[in-house]
N, C-alpha and C. Protein backbone atom coordinates (compact mmCIF):
# COMPACT_ATOMS: atom_id res chain seq x y z
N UNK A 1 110.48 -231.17 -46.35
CA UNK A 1 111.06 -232.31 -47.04
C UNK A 1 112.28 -231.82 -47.81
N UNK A 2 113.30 -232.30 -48.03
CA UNK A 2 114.42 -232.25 -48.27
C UNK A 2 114.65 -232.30 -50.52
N UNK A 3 114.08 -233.05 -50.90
CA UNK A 3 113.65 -233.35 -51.95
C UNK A 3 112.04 -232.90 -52.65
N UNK A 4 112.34 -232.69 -53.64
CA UNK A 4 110.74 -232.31 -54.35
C UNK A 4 110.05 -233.76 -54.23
N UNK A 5 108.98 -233.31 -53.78
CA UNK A 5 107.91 -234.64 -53.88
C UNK A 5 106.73 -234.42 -55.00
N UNK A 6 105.92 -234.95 -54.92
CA UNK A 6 104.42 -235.24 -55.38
C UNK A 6 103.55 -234.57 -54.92
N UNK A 7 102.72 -233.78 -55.01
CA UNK A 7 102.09 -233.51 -54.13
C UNK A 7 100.68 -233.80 -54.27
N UNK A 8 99.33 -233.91 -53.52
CA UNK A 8 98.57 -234.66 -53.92
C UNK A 8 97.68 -235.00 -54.83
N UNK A 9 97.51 -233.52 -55.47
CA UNK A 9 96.89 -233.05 -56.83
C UNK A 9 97.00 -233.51 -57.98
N UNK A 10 98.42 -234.14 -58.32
CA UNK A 10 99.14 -234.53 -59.33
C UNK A 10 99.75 -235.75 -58.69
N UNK A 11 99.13 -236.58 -57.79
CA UNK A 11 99.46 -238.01 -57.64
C UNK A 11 98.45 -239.00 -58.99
N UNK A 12 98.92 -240.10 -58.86
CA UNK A 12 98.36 -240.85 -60.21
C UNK A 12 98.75 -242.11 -59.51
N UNK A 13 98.24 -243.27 -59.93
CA UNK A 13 98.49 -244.88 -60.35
C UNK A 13 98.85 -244.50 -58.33
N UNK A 14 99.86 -245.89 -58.05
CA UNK A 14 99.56 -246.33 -57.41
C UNK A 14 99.69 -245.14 -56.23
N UNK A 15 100.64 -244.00 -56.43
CA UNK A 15 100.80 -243.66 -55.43
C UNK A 15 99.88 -242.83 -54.51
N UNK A 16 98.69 -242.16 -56.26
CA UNK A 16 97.18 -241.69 -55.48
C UNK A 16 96.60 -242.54 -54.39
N UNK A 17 96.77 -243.72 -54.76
CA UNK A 17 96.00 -245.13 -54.32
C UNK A 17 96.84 -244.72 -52.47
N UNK A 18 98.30 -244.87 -52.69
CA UNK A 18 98.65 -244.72 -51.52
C UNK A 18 98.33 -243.79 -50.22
N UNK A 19 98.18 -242.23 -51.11
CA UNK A 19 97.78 -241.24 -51.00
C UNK A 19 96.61 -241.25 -49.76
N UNK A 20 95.58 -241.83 -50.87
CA UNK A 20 94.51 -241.67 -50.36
C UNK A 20 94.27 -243.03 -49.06
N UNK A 21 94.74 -243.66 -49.08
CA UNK A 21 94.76 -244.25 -48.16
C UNK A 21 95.54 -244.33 -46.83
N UNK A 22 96.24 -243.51 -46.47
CA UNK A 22 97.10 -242.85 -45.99
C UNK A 22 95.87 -241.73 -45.34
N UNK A 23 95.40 -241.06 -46.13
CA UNK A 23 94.45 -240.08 -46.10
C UNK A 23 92.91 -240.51 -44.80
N UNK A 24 92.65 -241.93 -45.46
CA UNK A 24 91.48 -241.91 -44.82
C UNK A 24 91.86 -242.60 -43.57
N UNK A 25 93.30 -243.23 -43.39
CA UNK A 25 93.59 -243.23 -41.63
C UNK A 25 93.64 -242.57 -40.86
N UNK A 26 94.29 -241.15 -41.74
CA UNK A 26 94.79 -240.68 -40.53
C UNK A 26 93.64 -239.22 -40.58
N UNK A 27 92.62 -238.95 -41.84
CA UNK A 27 91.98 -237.80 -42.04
C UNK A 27 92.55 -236.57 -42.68
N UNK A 28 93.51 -236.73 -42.90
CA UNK A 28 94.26 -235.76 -43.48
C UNK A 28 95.78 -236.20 -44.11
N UNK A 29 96.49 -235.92 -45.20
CA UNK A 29 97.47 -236.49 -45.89
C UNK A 29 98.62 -236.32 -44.82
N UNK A 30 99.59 -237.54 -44.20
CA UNK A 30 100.13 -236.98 -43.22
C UNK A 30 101.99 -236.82 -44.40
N UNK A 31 102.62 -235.92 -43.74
CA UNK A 31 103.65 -235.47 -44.01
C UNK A 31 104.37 -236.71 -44.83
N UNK A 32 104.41 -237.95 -43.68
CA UNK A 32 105.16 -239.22 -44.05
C UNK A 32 105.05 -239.56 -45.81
N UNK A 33 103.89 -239.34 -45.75
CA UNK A 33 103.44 -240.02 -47.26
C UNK A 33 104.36 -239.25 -48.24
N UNK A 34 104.42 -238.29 -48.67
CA UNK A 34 105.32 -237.73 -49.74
C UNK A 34 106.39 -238.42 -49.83
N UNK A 35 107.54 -238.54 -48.80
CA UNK A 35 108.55 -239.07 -48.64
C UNK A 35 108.88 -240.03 -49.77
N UNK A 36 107.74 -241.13 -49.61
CA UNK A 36 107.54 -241.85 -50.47
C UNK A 36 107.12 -241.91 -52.02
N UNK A 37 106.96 -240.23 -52.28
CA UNK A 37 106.26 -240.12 -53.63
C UNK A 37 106.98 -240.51 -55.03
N UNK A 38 108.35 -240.44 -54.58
CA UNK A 38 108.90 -240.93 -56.01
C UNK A 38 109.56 -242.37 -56.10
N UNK A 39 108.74 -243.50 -55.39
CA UNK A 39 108.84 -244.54 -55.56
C UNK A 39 107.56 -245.22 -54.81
N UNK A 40 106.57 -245.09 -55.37
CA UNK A 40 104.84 -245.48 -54.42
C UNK A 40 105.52 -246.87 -54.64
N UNK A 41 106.43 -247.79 -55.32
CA UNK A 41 106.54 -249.08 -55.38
C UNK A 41 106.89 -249.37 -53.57
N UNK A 42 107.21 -248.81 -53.56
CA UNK A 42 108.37 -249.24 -52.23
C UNK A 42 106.75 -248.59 -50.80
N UNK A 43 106.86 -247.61 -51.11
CA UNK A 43 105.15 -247.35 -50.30
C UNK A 43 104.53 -248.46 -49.85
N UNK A 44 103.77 -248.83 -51.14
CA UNK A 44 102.96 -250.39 -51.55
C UNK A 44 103.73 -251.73 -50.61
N UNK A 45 105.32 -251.81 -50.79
CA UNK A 45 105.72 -252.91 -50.21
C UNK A 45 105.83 -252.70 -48.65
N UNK A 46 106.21 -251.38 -48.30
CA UNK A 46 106.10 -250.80 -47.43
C UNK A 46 104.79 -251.42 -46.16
N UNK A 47 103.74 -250.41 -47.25
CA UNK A 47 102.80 -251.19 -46.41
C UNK A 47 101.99 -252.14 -45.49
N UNK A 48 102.24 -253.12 -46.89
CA UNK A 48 101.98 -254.33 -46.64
C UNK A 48 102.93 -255.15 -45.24
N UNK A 49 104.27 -255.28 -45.59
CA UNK A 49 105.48 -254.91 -44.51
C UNK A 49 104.45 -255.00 -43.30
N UNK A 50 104.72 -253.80 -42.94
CA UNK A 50 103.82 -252.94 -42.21
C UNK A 50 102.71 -253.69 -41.50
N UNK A 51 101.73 -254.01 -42.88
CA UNK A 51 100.70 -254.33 -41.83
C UNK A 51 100.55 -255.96 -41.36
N UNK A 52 101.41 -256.65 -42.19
CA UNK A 52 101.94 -258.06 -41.72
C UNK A 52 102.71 -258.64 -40.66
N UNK A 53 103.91 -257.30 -40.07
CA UNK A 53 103.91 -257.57 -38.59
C UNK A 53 103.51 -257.20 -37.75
N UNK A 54 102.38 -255.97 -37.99
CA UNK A 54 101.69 -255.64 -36.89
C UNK A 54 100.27 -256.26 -36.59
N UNK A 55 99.45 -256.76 -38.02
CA UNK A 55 98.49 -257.74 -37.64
C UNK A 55 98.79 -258.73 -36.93
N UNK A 56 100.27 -259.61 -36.94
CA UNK A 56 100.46 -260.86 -36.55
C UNK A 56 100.43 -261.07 -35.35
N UNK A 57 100.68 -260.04 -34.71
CA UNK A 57 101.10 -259.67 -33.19
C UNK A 57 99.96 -259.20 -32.48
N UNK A 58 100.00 -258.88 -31.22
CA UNK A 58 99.56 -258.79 -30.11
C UNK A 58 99.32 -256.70 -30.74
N UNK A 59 98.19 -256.19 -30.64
CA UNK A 59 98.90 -254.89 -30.63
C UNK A 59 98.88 -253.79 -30.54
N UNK A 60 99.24 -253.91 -28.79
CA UNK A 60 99.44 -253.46 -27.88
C UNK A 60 101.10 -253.77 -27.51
N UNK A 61 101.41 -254.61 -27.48
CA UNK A 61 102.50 -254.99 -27.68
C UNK A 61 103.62 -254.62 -29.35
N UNK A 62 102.77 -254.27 -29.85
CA UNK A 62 103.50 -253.66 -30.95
C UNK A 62 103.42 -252.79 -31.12
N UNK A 63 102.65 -251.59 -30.31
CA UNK A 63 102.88 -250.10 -30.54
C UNK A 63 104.29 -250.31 -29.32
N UNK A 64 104.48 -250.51 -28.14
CA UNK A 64 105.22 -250.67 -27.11
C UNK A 64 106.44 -250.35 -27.69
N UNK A 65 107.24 -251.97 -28.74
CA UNK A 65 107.76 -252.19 -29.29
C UNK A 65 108.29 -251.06 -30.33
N UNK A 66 107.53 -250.60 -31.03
CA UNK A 66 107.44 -249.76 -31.90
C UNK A 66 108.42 -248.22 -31.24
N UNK A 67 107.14 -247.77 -30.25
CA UNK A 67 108.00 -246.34 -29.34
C UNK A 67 109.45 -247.36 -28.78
N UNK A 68 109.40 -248.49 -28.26
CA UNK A 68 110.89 -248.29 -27.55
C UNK A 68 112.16 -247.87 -28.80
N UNK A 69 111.67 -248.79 -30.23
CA UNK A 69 112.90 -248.88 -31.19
C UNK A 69 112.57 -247.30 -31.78
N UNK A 70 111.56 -246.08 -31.50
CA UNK A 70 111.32 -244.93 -32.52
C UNK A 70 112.35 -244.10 -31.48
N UNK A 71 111.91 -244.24 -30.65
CA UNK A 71 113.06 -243.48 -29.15
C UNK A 71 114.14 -243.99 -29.47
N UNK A 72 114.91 -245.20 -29.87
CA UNK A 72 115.92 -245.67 -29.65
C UNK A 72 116.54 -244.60 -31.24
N UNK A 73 116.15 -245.17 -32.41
CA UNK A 73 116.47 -244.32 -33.47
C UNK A 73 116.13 -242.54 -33.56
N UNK A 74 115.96 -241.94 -32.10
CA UNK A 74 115.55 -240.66 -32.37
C UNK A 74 114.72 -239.96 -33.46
N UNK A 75 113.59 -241.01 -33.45
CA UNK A 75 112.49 -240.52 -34.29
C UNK A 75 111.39 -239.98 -33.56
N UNK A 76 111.12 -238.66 -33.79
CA UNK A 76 109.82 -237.92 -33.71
C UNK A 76 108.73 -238.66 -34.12
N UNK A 77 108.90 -238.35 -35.32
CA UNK A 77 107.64 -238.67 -36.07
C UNK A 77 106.84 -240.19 -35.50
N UNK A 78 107.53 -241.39 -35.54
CA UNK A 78 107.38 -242.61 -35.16
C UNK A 78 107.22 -242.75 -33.43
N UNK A 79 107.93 -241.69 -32.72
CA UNK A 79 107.16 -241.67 -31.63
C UNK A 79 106.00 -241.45 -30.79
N UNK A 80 105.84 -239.99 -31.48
CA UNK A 80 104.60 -239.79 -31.17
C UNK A 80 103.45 -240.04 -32.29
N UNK A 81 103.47 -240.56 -33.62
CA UNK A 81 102.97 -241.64 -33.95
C UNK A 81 102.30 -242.87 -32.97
N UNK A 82 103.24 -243.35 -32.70
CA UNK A 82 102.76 -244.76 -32.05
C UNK A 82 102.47 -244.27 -30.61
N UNK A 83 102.61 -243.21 -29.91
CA UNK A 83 101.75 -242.72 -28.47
C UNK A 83 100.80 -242.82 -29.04
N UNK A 84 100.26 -242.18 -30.01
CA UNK A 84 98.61 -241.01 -30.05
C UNK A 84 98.17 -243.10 -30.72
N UNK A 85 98.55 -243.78 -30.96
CA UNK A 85 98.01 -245.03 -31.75
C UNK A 85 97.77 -246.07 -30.67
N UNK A 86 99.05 -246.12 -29.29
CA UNK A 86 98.46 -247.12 -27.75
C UNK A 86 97.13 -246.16 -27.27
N UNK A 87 97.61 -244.79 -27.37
CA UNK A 87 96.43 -244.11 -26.45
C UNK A 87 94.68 -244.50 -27.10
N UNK A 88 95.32 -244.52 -28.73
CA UNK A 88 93.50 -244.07 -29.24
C UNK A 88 93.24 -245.68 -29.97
N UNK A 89 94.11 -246.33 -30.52
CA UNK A 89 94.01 -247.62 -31.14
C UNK A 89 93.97 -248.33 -30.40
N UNK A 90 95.05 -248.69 -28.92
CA UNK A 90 94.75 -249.63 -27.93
C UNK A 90 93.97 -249.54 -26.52
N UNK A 91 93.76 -248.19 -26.52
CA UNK A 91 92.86 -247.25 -25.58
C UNK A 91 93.69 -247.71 -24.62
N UNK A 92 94.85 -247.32 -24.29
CA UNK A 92 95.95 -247.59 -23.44
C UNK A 92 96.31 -246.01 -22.95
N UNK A 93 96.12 -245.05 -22.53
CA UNK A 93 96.56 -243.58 -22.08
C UNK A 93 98.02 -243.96 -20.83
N UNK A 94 97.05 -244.77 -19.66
CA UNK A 94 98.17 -244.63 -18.79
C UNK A 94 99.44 -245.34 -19.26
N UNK A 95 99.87 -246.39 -20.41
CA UNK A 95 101.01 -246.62 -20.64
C UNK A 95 101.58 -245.54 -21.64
N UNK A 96 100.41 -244.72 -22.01
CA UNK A 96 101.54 -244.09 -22.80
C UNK A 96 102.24 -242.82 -22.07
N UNK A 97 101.36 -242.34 -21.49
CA UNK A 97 102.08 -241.43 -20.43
C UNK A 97 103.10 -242.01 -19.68
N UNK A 98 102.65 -243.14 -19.19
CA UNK A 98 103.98 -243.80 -18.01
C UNK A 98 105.51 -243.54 -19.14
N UNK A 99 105.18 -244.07 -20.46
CA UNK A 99 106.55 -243.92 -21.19
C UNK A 99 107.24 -242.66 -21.50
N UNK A 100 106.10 -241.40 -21.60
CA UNK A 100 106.24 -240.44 -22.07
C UNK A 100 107.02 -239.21 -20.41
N UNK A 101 106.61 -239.62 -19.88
CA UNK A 101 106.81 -239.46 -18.40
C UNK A 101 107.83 -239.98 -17.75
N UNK A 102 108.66 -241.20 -18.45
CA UNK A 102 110.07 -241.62 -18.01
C UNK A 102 110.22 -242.65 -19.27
N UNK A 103 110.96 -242.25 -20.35
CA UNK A 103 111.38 -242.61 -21.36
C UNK A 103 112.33 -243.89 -21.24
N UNK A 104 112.54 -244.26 -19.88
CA UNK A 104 113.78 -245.07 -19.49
C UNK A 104 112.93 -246.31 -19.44
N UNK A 105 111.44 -246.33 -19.76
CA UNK A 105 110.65 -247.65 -19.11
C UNK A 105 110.59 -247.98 -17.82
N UNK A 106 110.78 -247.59 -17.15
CA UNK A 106 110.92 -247.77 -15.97
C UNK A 106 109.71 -247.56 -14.80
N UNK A 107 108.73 -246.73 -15.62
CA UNK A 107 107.61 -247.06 -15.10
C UNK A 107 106.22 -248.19 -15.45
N UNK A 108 107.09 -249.00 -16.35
CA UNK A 108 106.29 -249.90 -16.95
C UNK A 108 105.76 -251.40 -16.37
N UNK A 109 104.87 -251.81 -16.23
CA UNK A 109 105.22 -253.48 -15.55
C UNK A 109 106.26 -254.62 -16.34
N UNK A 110 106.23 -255.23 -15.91
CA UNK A 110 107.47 -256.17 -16.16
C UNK A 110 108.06 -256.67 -17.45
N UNK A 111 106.77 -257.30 -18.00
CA UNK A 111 106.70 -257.77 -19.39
C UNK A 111 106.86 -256.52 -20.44
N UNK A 112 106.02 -255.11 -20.18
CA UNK A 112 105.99 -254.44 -21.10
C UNK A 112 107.08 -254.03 -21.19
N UNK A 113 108.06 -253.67 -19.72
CA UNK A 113 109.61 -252.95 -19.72
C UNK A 113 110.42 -253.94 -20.90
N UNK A 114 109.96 -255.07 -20.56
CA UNK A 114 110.92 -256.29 -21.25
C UNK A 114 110.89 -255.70 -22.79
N UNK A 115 109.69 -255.77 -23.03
CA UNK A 115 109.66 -255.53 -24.49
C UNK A 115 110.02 -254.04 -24.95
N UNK A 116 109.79 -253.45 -24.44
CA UNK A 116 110.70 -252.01 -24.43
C UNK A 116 111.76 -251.68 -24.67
N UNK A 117 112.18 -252.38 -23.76
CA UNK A 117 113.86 -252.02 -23.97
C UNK A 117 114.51 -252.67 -24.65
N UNK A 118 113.71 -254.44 -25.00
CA UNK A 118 114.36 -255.32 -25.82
C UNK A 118 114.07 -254.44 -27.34
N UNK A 119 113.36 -254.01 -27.74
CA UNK A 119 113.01 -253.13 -28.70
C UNK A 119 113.90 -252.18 -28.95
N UNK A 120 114.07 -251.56 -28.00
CA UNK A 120 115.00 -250.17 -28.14
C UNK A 120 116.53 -250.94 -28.69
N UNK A 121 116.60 -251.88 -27.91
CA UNK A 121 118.40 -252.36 -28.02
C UNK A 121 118.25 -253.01 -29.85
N UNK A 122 117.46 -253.65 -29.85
CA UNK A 122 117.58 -254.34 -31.28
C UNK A 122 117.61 -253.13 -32.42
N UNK A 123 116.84 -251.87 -32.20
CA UNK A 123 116.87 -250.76 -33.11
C UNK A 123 117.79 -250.17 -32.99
N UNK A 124 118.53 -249.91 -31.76
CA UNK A 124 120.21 -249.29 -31.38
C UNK A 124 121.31 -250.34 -31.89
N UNK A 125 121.10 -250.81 -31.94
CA UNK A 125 122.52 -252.31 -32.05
C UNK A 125 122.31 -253.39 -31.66
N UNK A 126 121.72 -254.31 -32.90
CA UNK A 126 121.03 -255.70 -33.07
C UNK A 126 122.13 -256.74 -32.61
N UNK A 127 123.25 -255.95 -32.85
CA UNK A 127 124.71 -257.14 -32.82
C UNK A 127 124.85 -257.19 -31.22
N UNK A 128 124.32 -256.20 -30.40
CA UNK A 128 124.59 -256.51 -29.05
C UNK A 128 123.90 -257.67 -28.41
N UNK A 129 122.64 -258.17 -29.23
CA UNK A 129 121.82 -259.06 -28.68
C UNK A 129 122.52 -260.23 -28.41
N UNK A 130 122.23 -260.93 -26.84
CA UNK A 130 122.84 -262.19 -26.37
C UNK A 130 121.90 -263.37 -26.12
N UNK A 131 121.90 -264.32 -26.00
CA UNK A 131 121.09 -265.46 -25.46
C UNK A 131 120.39 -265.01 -24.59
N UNK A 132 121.34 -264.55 -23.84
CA UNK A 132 120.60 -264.25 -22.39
C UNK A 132 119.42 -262.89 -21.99
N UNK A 133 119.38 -262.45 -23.52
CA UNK A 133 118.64 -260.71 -23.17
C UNK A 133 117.29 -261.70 -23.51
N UNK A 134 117.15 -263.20 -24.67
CA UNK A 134 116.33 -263.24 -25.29
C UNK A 134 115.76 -264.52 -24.21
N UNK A 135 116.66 -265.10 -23.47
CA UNK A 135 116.45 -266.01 -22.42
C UNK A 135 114.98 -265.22 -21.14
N UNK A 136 115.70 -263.89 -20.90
CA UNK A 136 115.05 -263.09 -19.90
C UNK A 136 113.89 -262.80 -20.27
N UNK A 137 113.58 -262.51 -21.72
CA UNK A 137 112.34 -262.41 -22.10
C UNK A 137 111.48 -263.23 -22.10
N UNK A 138 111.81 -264.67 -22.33
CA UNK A 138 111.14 -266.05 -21.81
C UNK A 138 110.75 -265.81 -20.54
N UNK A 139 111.61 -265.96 -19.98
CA UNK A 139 111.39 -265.80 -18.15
C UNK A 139 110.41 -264.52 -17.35
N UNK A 140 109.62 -263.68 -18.76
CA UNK A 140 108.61 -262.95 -18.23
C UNK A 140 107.40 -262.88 -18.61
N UNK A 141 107.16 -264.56 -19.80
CA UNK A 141 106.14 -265.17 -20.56
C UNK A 141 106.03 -264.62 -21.78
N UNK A 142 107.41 -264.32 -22.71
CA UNK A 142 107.47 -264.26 -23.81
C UNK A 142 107.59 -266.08 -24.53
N UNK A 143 106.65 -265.70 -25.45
CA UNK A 143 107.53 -267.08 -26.54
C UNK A 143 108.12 -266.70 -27.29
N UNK A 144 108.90 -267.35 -28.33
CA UNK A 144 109.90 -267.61 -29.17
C UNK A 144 108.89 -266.73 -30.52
N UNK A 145 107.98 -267.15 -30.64
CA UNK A 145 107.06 -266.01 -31.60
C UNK A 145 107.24 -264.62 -30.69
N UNK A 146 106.60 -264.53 -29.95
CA UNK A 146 106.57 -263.28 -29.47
C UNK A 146 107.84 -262.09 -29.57
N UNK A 147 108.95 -262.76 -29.53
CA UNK A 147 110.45 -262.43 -29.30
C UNK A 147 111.17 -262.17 -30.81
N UNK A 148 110.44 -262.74 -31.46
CA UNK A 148 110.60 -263.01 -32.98
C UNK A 148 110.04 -261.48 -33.74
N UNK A 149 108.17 -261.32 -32.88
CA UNK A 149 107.62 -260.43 -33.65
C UNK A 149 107.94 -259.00 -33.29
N UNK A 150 108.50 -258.70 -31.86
CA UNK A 150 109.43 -257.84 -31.66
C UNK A 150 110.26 -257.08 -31.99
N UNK A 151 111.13 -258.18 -32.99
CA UNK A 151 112.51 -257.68 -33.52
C UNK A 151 111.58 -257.60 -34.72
N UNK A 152 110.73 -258.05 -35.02
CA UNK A 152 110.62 -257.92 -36.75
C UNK A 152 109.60 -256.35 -36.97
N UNK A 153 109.43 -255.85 -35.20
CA UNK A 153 108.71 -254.85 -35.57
C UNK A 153 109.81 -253.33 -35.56
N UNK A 154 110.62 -254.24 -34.53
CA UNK A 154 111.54 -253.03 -33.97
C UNK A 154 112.96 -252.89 -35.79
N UNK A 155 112.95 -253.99 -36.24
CA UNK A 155 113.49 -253.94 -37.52
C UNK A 155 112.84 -253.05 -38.45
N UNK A 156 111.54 -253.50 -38.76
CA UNK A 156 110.54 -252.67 -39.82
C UNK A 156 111.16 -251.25 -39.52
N UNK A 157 110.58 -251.14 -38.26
CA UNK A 157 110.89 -249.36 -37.48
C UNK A 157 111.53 -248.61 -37.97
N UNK A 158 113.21 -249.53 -37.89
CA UNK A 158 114.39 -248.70 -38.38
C UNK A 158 114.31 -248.22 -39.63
N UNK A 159 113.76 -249.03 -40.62
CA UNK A 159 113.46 -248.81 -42.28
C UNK A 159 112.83 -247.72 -42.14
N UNK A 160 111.18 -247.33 -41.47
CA UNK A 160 110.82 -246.43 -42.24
C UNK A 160 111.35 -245.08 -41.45
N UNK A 161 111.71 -245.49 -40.16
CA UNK A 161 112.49 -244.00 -39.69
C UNK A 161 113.37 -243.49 -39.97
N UNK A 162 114.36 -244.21 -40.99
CA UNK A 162 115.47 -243.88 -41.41
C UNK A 162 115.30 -242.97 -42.58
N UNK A 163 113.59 -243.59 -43.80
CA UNK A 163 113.59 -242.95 -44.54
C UNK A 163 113.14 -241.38 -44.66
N UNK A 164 112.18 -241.33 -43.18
CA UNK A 164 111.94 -240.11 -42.94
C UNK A 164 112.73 -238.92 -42.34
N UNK A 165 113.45 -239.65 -41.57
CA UNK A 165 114.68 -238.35 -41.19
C UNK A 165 115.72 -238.45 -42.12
N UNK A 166 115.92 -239.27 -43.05
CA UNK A 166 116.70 -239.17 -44.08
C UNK A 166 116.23 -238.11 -45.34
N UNK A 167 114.85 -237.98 -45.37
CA UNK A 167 114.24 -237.08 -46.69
C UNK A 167 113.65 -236.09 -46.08
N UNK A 168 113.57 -235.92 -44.83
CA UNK A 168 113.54 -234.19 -43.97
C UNK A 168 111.97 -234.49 -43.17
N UNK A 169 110.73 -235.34 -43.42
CA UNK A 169 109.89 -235.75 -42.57
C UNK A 169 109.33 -235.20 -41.51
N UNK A 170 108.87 -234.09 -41.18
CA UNK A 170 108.65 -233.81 -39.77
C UNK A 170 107.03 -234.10 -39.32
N UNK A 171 106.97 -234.28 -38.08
CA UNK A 171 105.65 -234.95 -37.30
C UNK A 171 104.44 -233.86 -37.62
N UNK A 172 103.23 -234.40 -38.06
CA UNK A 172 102.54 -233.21 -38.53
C UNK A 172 101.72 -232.16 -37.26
N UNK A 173 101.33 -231.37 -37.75
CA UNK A 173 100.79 -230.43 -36.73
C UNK A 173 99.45 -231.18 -35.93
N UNK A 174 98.62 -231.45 -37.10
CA UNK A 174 97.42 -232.51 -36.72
C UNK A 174 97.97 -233.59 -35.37
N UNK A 175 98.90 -234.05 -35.67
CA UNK A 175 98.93 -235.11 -34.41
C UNK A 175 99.66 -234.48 -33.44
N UNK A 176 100.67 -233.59 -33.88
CA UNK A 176 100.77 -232.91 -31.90
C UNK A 176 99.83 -232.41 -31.35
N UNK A 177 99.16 -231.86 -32.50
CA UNK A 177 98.29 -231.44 -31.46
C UNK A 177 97.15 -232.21 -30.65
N UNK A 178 97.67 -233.37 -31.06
CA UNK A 178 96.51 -234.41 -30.14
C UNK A 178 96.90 -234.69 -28.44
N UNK A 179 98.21 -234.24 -28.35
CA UNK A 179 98.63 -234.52 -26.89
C UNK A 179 98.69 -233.27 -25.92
N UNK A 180 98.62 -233.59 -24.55
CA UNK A 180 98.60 -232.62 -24.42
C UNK A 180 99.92 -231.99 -24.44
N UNK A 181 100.27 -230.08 -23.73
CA UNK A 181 101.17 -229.81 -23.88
C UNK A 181 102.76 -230.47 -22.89
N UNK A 182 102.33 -230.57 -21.48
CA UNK A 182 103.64 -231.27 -20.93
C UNK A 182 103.92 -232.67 -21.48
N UNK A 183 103.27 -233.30 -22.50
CA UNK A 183 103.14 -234.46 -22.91
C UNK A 183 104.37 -234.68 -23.84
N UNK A 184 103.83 -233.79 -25.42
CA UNK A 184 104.30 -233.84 -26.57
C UNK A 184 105.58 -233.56 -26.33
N UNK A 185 106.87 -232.66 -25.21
CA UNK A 185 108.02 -232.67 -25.38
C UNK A 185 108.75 -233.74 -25.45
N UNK A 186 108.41 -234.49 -24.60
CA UNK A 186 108.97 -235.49 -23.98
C UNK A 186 109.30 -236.90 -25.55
N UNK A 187 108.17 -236.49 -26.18
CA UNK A 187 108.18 -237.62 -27.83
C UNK A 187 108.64 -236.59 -28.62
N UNK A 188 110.10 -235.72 -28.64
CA UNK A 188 110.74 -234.69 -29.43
C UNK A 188 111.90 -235.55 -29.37
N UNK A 189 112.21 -236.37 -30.10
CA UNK A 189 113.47 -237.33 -29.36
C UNK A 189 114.50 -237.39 -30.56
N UNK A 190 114.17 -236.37 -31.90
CA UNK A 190 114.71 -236.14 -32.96
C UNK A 190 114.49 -234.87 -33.47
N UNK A 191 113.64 -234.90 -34.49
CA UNK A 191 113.71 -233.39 -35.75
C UNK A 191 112.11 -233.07 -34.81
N UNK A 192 112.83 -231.53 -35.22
CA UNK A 192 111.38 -231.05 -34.53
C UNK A 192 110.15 -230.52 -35.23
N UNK A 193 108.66 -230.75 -34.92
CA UNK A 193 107.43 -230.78 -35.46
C UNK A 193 107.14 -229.87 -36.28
N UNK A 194 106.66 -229.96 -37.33
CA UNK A 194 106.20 -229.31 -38.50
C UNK A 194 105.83 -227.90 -37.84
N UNK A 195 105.95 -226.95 -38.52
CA UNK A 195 105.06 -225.57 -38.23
C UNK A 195 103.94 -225.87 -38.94
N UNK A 196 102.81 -225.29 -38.35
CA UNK A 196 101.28 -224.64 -38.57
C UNK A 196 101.33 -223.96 -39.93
């Protein structure tokens, strides 16, 4: 990390609160959390954020979403984040390999490519979006919600990936090591993984 943080011993008020909850998702305090230590306010809003567009949604469709815009912003951390979360949260393996295995989407079925790449483009350059990218997504049984919760996930994205490769963040050891090895290169799409 780039900045002195908190560390967990000497967390207090809300950001212990954050801490530890952070803690009992993932089993161990993951790297991300410090980042946040000298403003748990923003954590807290963070969160919530967080878990308001991804409850709302489909989600499976919002980890998708999630890796196309973490790839698009060259985030590590948020990539293979959200693999090890389709593989073990949506018990999805073969999509996450198919992505991890050709990053271009291109081995994806129709709808999921859609949302993929519509993901990736809104986290690369929102201003490029046309009628017609959001028309096409209709035309593969998206609705107007669906298309909505997309951008509002692939938006969120950019926020917290920005704050982590902005304050030095790297992907913790615990979760690479959940993939296997020809796997995990391929979700290196930024700063590279914590040392042991």
């Amino acid at each position: 990390m780039f900045i002195d943080t908190v560390p967990e011993d000497s967390a207090a008020g809300t950001l212990a609160d954050f801490y530890q909850q952070q803690k009992g998702a993932w089993g161990f305090l993951p790297n991300f959390a410090q980042a946040f230590s000298t403003r748990p306010e923003v954590a807290k809003a963070w969160s919530l954020l967080n878990k308001t567009v991804r409850d709302g949604m489909d989600r499976r469709r919002y980890e998708i979403a999630t890796i196309g815009a973490a790839r698009a912003l060259r985030s590590t951390y948020c990539t293979a984040a959200h693999s090890k979360f389709l593989r073990d949260e949506c018990g999805d393996e073969p999509t996450m390999i198919a992505i991890a295995e050709d990053p271009s989407g291109a081995g994806l079925d129709e709808q999921d490519r859609a949302v993929y790449t519509f993901a990736a483009r809104v986290a690369g350059d929102a201003s490029s979006i046309q009628q017609q990218d959001v028309d096409a997504l209709r035309e593969v049984g998206l609705t107007d919600t669906d298309i909505a919760d997309i951008v509002f996930a692939a938006a969120a994205r950019s926020f917290f990936t920005r704050v982590l490769d902005g304050l030095g963040a790297q992907l913790d050891v615990q979760t690479a090591e959940t993939f296997a090895p020809g796997v995990l290169p391929s979700m290196v799409v930024g700063r590279a993984v914590a040392e042991a």
